[in-house]
C-alpha atoms as a PDB file:
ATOM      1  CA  UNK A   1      94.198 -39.029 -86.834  1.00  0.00           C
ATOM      2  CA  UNK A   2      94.861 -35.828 -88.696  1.00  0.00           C
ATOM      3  CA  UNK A   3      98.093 -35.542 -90.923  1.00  0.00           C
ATOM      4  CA  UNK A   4     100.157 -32.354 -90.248  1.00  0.00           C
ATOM      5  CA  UNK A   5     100.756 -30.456 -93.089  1.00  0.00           C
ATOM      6  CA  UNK A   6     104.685 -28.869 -93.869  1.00  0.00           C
ATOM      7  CA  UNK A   7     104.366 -24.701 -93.429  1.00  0.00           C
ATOM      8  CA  UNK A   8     103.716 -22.125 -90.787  1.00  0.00           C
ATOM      9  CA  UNK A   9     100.115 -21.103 -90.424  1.00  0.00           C
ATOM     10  CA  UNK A  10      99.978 -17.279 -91.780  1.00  0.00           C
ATOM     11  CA  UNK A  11      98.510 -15.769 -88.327  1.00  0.00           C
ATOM     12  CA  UNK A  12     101.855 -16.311 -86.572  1.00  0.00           C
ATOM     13  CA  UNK A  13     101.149 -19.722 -85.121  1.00  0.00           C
ATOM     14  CA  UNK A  14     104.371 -21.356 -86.153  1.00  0.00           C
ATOM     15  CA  UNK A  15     104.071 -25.115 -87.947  1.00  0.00           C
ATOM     16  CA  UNK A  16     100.558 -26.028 -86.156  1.00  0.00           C
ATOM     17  CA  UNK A  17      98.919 -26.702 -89.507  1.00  0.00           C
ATOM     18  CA  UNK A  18      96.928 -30.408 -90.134  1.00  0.00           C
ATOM     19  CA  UNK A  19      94.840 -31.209 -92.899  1.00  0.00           C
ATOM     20  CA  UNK A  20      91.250 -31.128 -91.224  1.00  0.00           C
ATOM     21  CA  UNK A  21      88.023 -32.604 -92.543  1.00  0.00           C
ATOM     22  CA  UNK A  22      87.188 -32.344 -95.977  1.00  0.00           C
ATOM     23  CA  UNK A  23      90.686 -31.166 -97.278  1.00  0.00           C
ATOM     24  CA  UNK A  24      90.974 -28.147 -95.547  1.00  0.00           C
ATOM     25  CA  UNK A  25      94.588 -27.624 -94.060  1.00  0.00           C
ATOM     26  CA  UNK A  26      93.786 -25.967 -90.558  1.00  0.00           C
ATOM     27  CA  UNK A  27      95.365 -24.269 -87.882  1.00  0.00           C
ATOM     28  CA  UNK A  28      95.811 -26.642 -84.558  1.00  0.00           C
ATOM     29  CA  UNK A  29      96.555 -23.818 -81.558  1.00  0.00           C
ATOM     30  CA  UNK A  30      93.581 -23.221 -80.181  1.00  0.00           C
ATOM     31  CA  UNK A  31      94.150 -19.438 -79.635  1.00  0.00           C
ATOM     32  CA  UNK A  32      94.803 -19.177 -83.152  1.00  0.00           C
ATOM     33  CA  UNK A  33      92.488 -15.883 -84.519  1.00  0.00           C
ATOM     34  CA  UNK A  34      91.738 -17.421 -88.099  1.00  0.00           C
ATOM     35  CA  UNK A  35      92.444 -21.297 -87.888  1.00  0.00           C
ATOM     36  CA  UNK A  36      91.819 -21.387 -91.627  1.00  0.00           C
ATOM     37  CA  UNK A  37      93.352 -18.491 -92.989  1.00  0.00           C
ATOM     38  CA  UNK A  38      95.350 -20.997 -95.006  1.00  0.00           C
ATOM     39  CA  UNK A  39      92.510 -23.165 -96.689  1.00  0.00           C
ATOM     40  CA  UNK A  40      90.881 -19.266 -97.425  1.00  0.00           C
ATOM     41  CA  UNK A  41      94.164 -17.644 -98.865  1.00  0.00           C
ATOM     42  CA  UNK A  42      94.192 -20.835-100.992  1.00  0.00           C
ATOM     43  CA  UNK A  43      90.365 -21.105-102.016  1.00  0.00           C
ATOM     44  CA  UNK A  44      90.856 -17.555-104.037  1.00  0.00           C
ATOM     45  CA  UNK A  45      90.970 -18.331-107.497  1.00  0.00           C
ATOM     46  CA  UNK A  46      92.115 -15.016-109.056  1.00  0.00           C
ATOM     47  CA  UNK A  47      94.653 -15.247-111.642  1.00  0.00           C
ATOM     48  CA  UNK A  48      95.240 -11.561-112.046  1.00  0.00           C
ATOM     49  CA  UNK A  49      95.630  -8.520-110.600  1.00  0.00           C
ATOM     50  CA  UNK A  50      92.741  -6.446-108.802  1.00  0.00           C
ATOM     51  CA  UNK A  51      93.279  -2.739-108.105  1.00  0.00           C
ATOM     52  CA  UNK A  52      91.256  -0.726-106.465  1.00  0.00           C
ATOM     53  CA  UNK A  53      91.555   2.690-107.816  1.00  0.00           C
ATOM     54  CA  UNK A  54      90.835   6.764-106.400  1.00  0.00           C
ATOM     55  CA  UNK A  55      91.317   9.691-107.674  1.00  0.00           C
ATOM     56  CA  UNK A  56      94.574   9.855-106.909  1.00  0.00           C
ATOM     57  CA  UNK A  57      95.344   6.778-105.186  1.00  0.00           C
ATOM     58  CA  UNK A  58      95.545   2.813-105.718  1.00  0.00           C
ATOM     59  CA  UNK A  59      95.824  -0.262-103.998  1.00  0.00           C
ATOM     60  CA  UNK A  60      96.592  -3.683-105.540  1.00  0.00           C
ATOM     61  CA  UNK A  61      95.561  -7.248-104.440  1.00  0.00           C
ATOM     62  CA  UNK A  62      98.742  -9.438-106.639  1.00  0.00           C
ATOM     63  CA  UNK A  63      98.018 -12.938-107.243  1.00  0.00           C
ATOM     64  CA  UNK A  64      99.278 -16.001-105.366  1.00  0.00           C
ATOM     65  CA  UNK A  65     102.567 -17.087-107.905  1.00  0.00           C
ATOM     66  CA  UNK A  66     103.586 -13.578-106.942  1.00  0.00           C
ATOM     67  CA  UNK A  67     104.109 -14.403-103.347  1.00  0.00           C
ATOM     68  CA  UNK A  68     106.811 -16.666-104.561  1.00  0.00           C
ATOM     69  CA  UNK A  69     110.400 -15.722-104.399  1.00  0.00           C
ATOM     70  CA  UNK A  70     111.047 -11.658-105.001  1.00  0.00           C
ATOM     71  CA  UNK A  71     108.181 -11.430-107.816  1.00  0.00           C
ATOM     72  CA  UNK A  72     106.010  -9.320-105.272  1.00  0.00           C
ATOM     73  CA  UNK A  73     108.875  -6.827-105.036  1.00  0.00           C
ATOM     74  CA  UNK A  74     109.151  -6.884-108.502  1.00  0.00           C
ATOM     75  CA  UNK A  75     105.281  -6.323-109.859  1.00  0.00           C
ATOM     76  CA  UNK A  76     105.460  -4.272-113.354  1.00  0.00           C
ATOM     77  CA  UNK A  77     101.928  -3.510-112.835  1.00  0.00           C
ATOM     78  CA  UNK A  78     102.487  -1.848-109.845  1.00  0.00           C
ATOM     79  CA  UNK A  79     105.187   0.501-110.959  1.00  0.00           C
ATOM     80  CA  UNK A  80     103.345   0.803-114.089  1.00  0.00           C
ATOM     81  CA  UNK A  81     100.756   2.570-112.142  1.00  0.00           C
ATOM     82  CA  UNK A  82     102.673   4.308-109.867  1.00  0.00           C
ATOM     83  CA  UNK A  83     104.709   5.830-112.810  1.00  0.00           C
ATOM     84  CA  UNK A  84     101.416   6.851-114.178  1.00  0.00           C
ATOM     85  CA  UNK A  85     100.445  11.037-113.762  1.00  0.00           C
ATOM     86  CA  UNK A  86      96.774   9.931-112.451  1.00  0.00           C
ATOM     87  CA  UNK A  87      94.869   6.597-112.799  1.00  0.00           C
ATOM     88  CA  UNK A  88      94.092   4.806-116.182  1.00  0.00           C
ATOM     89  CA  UNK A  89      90.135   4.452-115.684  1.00  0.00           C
ATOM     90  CA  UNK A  90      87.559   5.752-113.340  1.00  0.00           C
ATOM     91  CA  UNK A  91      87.819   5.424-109.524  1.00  0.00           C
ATOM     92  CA  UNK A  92      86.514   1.909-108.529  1.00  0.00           C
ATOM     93  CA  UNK A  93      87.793  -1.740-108.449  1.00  0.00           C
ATOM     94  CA  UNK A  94      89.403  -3.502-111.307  1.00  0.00           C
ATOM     95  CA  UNK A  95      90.480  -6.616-112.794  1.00  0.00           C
ATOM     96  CA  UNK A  96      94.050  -6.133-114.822  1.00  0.00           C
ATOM     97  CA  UNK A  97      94.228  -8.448-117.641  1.00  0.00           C
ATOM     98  CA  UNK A  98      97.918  -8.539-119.487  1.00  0.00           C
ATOM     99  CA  UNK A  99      98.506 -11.214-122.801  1.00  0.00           C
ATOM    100  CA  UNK A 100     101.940  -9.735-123.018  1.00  0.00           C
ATOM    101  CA  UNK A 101     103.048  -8.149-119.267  1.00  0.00           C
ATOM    102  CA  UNK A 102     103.137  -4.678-120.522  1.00  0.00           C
ATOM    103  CA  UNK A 103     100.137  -3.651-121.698  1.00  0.00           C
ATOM    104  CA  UNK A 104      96.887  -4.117-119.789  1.00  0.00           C
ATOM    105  CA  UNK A 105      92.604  -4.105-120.127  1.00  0.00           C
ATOM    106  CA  UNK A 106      90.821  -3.018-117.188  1.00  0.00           C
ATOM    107  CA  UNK A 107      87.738  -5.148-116.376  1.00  0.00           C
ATOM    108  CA  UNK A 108      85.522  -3.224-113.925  1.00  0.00           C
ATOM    109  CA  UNK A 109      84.010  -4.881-110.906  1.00  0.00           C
ATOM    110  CA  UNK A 110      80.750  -4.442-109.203  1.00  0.00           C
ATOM    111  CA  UNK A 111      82.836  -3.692-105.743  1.00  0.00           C
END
């Protein structure tokens, strides 16, 4: 028997999550459109920010521990960029790597 896991599954389910084989906490409704949105959201390993820059544009993917609490509504990167006249690098994805939270080295990506 599969143990039900505490949370609501992130497609608008409700609490229908159980761990499934091999670890990976599942969706049970059977009309559910991703039943492991969870065990995918949770498989990305990306400590930082990515942003996705255009020429006058951005977009940013935020890490996970951001998703907790207000910190999402609070991102200094992203009103660091938004306060910017234009973007800080070439148009094309990025990796944002801060040692301090203020300052920050852009690490291109192939995509």
């Amino acid at each position: 028997m599969s143990e039900k896991v505490q949370g609501f599954c992130p497609m608008g389910c409700g609490s229908t999550l159980f761990l499934g084989s091999g670890g990976f906490i599942t969706c049970s409704l059977d009309k559910c459109p991703d039943p492991g949105a969870v065990s995918d959201i949770l498989d990305k390993n990306e400590p930082h920010h990515i942003v996705k820059f255009g020429e006058a544009t951005f977009d940013v993917i935020h890490p996970l521990r951001e998703r907790l609490g207000d910190d999402l509504f609070n991102c200094r990167l992203h009103s660091l960029i938004k306060a910017m006249w234009g973007p800080p690098v070439a148009p094309g994805r990025y990796r944002a790597i801060s040692k301090d939270g203020i300052s920050y080295a852009w690490q291109k990506l192939d995509n």
